[in-house]
Protein backbone atom coordinates (compact mmCIF):
# COMPACT_ATOMS: atom_id res chain seq x y z
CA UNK A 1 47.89 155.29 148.08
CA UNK A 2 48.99 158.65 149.45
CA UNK A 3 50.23 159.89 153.08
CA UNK A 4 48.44 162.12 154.79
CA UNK A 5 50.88 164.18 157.66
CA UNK A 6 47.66 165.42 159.26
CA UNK A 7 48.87 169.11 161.12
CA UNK A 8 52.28 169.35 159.87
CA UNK A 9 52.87 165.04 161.56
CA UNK A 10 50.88 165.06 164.23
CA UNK A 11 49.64 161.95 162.61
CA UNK A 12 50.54 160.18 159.31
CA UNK A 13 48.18 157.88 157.52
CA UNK A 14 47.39 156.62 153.85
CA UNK A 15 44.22 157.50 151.84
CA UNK A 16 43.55 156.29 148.41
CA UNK A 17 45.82 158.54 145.97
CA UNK A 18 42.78 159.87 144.21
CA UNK A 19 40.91 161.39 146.84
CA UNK A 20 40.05 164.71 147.50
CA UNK A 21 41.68 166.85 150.72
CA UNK A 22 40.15 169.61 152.13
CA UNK A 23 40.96 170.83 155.81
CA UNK A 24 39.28 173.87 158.09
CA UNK A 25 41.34 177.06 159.59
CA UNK A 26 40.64 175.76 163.20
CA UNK A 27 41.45 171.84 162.50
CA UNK A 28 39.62 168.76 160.76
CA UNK A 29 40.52 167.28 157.87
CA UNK A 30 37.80 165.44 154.99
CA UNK A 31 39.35 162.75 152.66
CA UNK A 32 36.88 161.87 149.66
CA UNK A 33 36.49 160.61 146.28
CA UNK A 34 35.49 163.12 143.98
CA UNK A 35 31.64 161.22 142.88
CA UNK A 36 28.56 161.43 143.53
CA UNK A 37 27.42 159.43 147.09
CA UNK A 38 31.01 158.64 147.83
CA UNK A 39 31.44 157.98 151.72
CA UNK A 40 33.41 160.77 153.74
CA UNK A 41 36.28 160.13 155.49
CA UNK A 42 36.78 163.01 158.55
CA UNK A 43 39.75 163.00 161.52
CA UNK A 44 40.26 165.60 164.14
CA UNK A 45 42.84 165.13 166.86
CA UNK A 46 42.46 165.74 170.30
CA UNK A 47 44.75 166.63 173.14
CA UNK A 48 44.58 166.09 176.35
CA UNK A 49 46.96 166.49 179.62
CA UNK A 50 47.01 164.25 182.00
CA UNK A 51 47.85 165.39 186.07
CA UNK A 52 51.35 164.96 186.92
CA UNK A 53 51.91 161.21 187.01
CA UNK A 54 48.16 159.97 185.73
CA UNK A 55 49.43 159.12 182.54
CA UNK A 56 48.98 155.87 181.15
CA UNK A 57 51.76 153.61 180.19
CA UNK A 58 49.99 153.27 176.50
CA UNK A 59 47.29 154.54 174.31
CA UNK A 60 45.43 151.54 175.32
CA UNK A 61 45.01 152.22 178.25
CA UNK A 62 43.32 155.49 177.93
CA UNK A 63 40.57 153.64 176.31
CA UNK A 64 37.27 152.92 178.58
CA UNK A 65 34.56 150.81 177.31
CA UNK A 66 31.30 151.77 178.07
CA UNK A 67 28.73 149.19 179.44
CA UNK A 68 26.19 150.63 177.25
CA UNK A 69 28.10 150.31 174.64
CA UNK A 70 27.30 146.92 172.37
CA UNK A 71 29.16 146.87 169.01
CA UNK A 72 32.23 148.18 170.42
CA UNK A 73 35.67 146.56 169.59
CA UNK A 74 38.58 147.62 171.47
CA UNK A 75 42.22 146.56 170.24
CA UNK A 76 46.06 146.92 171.60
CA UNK A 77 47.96 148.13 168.15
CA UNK A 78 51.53 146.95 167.80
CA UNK A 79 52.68 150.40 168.73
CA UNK A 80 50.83 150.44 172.18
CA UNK A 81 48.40 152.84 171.08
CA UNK A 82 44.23 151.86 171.34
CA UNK A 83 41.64 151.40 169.01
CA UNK A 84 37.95 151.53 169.66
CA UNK A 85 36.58 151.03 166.92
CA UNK A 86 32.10 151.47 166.05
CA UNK A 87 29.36 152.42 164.21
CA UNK A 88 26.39 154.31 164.48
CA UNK A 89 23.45 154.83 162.53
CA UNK A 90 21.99 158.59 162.03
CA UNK A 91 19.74 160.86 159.66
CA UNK A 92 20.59 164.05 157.73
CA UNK A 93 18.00 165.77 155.98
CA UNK A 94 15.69 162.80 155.84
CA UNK A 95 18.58 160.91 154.67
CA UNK A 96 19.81 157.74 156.83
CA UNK A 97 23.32 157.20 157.06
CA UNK A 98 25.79 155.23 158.46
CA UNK A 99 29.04 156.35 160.57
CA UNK A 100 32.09 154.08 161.35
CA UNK A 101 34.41 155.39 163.87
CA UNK A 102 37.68 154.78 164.46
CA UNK A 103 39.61 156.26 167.26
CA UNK A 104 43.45 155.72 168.21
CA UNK A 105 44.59 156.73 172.13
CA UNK A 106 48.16 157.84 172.06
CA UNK A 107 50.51 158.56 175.28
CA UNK A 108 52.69 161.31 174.72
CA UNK A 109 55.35 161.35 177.72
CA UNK A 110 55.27 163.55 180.16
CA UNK A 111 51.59 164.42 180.27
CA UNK A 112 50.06 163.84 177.05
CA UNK A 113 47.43 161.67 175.45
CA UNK A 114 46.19 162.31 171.86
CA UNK A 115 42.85 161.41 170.34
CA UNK A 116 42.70 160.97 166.45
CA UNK A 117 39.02 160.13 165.91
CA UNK A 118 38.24 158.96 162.24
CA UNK A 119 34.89 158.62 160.60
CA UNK A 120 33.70 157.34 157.62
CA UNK A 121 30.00 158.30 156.48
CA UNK A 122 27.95 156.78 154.02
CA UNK A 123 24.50 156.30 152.99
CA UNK A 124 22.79 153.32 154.93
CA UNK A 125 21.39 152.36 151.82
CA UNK A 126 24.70 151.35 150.31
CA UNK A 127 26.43 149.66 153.41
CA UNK A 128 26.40 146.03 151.73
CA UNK A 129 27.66 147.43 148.90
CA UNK A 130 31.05 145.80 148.27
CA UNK A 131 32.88 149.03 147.06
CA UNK A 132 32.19 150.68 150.33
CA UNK A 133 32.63 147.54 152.19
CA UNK A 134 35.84 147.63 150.38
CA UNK A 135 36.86 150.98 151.62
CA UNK A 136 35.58 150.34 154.94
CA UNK A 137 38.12 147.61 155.34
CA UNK A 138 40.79 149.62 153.62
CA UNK A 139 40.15 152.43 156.06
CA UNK A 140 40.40 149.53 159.07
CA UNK A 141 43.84 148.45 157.72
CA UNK A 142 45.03 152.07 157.46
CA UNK A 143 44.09 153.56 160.46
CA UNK A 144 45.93 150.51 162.46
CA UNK A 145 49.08 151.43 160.60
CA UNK A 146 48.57 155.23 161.62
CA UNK A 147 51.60 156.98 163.18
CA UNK A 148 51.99 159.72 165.61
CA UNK A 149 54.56 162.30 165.59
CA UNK A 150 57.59 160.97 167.84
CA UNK A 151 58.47 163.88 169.21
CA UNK A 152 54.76 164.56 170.60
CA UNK A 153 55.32 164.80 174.40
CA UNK A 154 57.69 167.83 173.73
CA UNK A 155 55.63 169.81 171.38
């Protein structure tokens, strides 16, 4: 495994040592394995100020479920930050896939929250596959270990 500090630390997290890293000028990141119909790991962080005293006391907090949402699982991770974690099915070029998202709420004293949303797409074909189920699980484990920049609130 390999750490990932995503935007100079705005987030660490592990990946597989052997996948590929590519990011974009204006943020994003893509974590892969370099064969063919590998899944796609993406993450883009979002920030967000709260009004002066709206913050929440933890990322968990910032997270809303929504009643139309059905296979959505919401978790308090050790370090007070959220995860709502779901999947949703989708095409691409007559292609159906699957997407697993992962998102982690952060509270950045003062004013800030952060947003690091993960996905992980593969082909819907090969989602009882036990390699990707594999990774899938991997990814879970990883992303609930993720850690955000201490000094956040200041930057």
């Amino acid at each position: 495994m390999k750490t990932i500090e995503y935007c100079g630390g705005v987030v660490a997290f592990r990946i597989p040592s052997d996948w590929k890293e590519e990011y974009e000028d204006k943020g994003g990141g893509t974590f892969f394995e370099d064969a063919p119909d590998s899944g796609t790991l993406r993450l883009s962080v979002l920030t967000f100020r709260a009004p002066p005293g709206k913050l929440a006391a933890c990322g968990y907090d910032q997270l809303v479920r929504d009643p139309a949402e059905d296979d959505v699982s919401i978790a308090k991770l050790s370090s007070g930050d959220g995860l709502k974690q779901y999947c949703k099915q989708t095409q691409d070029g007559g292609e159906s896939l699957d997407v697993h998202y992962w998102e982690v709420a952060h509270c950045a004293p003062p004013e800030k929250h952060y947003l690091a949303v993960f996905s992980y797409t593969i082909l819907t074909t090969r989602r009882d596959n036990q390699k990707f189920r594999q990774e899938i699980q991997m990814i879970t484990d990883e992303v609930k270990q993720i850690r955000f920049h201490p000094d956040l609130g200041s930057l």
